[in-house]
Protein backbone atom coordinates (compact mmCIF):
# COMPACT_ATOMS: atom_id res chain seq x y z
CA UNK A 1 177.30 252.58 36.44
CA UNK A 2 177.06 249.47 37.47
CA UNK A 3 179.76 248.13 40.71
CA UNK A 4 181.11 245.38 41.34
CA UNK A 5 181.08 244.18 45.15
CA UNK A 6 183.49 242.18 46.67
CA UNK A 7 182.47 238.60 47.91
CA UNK A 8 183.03 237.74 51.47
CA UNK A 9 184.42 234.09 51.49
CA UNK A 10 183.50 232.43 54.90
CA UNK A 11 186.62 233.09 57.93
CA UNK A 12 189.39 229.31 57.73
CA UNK A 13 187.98 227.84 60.74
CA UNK A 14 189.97 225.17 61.92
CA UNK A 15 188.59 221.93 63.18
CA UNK A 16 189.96 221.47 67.04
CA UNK A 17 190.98 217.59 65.97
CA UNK A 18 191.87 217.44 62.30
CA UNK A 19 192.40 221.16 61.61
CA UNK A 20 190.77 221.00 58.33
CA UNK A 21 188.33 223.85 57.81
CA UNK A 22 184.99 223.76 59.38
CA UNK A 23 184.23 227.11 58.68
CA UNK A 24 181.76 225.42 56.85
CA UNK A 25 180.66 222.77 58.97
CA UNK A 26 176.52 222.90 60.04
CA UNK A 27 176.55 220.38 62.50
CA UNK A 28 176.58 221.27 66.56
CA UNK A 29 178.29 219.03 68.60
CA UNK A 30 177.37 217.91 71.59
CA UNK A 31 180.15 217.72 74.52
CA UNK A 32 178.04 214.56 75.89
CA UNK A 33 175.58 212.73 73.91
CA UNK A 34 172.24 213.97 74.11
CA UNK A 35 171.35 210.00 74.97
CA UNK A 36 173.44 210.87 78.27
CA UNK A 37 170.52 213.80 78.97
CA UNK A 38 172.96 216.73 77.53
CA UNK A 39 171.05 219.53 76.04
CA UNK A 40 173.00 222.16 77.88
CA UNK A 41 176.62 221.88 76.75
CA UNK A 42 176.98 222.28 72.70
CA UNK A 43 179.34 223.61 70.23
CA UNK A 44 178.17 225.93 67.80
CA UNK A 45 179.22 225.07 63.95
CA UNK A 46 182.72 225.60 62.73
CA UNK A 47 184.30 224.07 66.02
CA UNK A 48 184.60 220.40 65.17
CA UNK A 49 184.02 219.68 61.71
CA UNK A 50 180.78 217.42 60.25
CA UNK A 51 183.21 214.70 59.34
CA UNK A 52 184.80 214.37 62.59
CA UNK A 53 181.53 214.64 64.36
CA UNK A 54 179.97 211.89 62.38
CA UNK A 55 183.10 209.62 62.96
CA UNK A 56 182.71 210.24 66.85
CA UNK A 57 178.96 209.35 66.67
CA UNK A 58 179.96 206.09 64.38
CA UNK A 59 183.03 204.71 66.06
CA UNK A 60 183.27 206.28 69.84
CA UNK A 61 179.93 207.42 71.09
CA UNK A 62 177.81 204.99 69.37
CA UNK A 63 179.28 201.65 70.27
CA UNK A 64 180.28 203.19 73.86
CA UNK A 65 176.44 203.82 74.32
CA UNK A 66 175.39 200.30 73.23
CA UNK A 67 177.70 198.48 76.04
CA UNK A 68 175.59 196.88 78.89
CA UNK A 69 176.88 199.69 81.17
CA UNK A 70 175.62 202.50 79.57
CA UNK A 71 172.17 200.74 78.77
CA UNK A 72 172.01 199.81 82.16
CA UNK A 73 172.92 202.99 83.61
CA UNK A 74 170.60 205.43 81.06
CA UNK A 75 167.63 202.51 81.69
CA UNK A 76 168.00 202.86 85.67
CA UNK A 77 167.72 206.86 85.56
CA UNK A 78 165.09 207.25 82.68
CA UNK A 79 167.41 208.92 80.25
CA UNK A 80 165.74 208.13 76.60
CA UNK A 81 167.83 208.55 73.13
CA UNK A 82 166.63 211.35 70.47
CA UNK A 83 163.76 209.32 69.57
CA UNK A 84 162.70 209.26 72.88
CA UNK A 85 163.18 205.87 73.84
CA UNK A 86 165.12 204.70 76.94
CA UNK A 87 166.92 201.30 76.20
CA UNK A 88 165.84 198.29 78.43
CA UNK A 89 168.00 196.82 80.99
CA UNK A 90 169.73 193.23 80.59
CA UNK A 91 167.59 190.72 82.78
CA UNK A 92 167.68 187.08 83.48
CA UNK A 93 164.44 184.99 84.11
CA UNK A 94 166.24 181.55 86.22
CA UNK A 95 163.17 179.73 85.99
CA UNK A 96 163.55 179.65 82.11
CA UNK A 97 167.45 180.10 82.08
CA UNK A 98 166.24 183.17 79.42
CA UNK A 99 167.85 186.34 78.75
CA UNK A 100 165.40 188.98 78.54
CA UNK A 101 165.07 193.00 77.83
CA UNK A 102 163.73 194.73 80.75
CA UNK A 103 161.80 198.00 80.85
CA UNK A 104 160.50 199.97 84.13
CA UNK A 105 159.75 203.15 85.20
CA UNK A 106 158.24 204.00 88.31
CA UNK A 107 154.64 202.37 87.61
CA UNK A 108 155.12 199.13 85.35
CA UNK A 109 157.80 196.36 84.26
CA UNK A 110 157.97 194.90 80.44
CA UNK A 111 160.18 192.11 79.86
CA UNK A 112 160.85 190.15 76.60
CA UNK A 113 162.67 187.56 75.69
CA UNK A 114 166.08 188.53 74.02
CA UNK A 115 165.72 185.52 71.99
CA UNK A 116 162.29 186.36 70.14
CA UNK A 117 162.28 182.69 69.29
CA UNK A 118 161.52 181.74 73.10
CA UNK A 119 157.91 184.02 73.03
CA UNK A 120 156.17 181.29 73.24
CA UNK A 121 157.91 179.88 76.51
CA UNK A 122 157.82 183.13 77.92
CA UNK A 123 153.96 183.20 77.81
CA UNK A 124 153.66 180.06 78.91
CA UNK A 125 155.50 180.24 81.90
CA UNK A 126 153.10 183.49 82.65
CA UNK A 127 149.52 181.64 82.37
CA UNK A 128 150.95 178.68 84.47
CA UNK A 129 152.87 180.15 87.36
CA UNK A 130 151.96 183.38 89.54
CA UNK A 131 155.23 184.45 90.12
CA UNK A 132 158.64 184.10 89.35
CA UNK A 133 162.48 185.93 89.92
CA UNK A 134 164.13 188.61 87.50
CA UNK A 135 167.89 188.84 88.10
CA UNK A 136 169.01 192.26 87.15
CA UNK A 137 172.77 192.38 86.97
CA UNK A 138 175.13 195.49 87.35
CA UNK A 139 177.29 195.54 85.01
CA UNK A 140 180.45 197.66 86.00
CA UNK A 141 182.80 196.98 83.36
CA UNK A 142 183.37 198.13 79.72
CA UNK A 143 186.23 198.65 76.96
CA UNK A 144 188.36 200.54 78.32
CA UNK A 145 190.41 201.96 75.05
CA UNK A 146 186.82 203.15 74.30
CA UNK A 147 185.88 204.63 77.35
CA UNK A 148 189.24 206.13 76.89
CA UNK A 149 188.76 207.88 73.73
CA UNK A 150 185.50 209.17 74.85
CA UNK A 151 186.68 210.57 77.94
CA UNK A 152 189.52 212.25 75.39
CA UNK A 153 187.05 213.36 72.97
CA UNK A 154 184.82 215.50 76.24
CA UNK A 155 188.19 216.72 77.51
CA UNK A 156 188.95 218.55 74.48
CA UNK A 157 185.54 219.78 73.31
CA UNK A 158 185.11 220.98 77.09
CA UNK A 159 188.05 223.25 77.18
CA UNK A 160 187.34 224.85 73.73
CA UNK A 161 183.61 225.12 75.29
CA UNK A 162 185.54 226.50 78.73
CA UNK A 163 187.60 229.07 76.27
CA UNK A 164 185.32 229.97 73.51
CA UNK A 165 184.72 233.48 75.03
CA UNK A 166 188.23 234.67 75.05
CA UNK A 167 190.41 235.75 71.89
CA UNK A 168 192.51 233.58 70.08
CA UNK A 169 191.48 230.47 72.10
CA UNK A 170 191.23 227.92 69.12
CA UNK A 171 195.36 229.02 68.01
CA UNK A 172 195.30 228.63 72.17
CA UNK A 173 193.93 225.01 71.62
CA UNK A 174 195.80 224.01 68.36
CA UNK A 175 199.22 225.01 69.19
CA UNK A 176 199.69 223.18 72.55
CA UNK A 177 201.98 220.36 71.54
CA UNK A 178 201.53 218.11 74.47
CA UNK A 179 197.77 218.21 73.58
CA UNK A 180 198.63 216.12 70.13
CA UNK A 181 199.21 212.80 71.11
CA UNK A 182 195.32 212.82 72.59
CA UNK A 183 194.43 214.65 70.23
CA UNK A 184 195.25 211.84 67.79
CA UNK A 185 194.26 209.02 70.12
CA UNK A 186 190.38 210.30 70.16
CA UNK A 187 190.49 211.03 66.33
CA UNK A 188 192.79 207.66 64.51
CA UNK A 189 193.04 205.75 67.84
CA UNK A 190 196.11 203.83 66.31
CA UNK A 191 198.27 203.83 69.56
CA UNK A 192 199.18 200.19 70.90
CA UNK A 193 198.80 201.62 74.60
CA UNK A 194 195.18 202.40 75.94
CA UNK A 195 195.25 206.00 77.67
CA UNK A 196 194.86 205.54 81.59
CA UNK A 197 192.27 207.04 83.50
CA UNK A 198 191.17 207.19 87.08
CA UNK A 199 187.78 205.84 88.57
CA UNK A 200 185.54 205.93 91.31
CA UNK A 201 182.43 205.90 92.38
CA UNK A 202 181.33 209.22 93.97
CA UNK A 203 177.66 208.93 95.03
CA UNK A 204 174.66 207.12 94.31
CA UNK A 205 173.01 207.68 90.26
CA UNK A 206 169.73 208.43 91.91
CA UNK A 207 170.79 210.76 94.85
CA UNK A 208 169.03 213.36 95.28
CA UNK A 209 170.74 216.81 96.23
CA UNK A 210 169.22 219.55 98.13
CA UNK A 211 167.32 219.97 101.17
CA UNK A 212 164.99 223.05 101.22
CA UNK A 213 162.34 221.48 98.68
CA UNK A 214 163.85 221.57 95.58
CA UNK A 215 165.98 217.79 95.29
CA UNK A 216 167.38 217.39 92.08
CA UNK A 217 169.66 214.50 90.61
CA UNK A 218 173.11 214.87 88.64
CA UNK A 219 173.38 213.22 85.36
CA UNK A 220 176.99 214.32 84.66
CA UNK A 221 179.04 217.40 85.74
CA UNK A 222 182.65 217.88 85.18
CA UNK A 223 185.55 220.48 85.23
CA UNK A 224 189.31 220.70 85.07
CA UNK A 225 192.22 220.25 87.78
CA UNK A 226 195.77 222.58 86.64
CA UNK A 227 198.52 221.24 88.90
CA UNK A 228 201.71 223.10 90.29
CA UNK A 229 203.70 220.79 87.46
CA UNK A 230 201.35 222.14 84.81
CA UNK A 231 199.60 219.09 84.19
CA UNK A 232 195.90 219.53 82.93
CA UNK A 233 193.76 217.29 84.00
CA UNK A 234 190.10 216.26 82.81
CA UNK A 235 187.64 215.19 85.51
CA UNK A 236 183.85 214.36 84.39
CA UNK A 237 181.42 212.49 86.72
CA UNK A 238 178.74 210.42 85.08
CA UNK A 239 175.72 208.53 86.72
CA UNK A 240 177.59 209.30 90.02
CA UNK A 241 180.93 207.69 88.89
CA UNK A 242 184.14 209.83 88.59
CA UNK A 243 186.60 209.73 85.47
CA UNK A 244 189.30 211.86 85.78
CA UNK A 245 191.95 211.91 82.21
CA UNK A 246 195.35 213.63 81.73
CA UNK A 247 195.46 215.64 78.94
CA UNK A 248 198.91 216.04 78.35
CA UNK A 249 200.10 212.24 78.92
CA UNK A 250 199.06 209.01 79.05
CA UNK A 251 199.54 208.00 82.47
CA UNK A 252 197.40 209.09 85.48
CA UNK A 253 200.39 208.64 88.15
């Protein structure tokens, strides 16, 4: 006799920032880009759905990445992209007045022209002269509506990563009104304000931590504040610089 079994249709996952199903989903998602050095802190599939991923890559993470701040920043500690390239660092030659891409690690220096046009200029000034200055400017400054949304976006993936062990924590996620309004600034960004956040520099990019032999250096690190008026707060350090986001309002006062 032959039986007929019953199909198991996959569980409604819903996506933590457009609550359409990602029970489906296949892509991981990354807390922090994997061009910031994060290999550690991922979301499995079903969590945030491929079509809000990709939009995040395309419109927040992407551009963010390409501003002179993060280039400089990833360039200065060696931190290359998936392809295994680390961007080169804006640099100015005076003697030519020439923009130029810089690349160094802890052996060599490249530099080319930004304007491919002015090779030739560049080489010359190389045979004739036997030095020279490179200007290598800080940058310290970026848009702030997308720094904003990022900052949004890794507060919200980091506390379904900080409650993805315990039951019912995506309901726990989804159902916490004051969590909305971010929740739509990171995904449709269509608010006239900018979300506020707090800044400032904590230590050195390059400092090394630990005495007995084994230094290390901290890429990024981050964690949450709950204060006695039962405001959540989001508080990631990057490159040594401290960002610390409200979840549940705009303002940071």
């Amino acid at each position: 006799m032959s039986k007929f079994c019953q199909r198991r249709r996959p569980l409604f996952n819903p996506c933590i920032f457009c609550r359409e199903d990602a029970a489906l989903s296949r892509s991981r998602e990354h807390i922090l880009p994997e061009s910031l050095g994060n290999t550690e802190h991922i979301l499995p599939p079903g969590v945030v759905c491929d079509r809000c991923n990709n939009y995040f890559a395309r419109k927040i993470e992407g551009p963010l990445l390409e501003t002179e701040y993060f280039r400089h920043a990833r360039a200065t500690m060696q931190v290359a992209n998936k392809r295994n390239r680390v961007p080169p660092q804006f640099g100015v030659v005076p003697q030519l007045r020439m923009a130029a891409d810089v690349w160094m690690d802890g052996n060599s220096i490249a530099i080319q022209p930004k304007d491919r046009s002015r090779d030739g200029d560049w080489g010359q000034f190389l045979k004739r002269n036997k030095g020279g200055s490179l200007w290598l400017p800080q940058p310290t400054h970026f848009d702030n509506r997308l720094m904003s949304r990022f900052l949004g976006k890794v507060a919200i993936e980091a506390l379904a990563e900080r409650l993805g062990g315990t039951v019912g924590w995506r309901e726990e996620i989804l159902s916490q009104e004051a969590m909305e309004p971010l929740r739509r600034y990171v995904r449709i960004g269509d608010q006239k304000e900018t979300w506020e956040f707090n800044r400032r520099r904590l230590y050195s990019p390059d400092q090394v931590f630990g005495s007995d032999g084994t230094g290390y250096e901290i890429l990024h690190e981050y964690s949450f504040l709950y204060t006695p008026s039962c405001e959540l707060i989001f508080v990631l350090a990057l490159f040594g610089e401290e960002f610390a986001i409200n979840m549940g309002g705009s303002e940071t006062e």
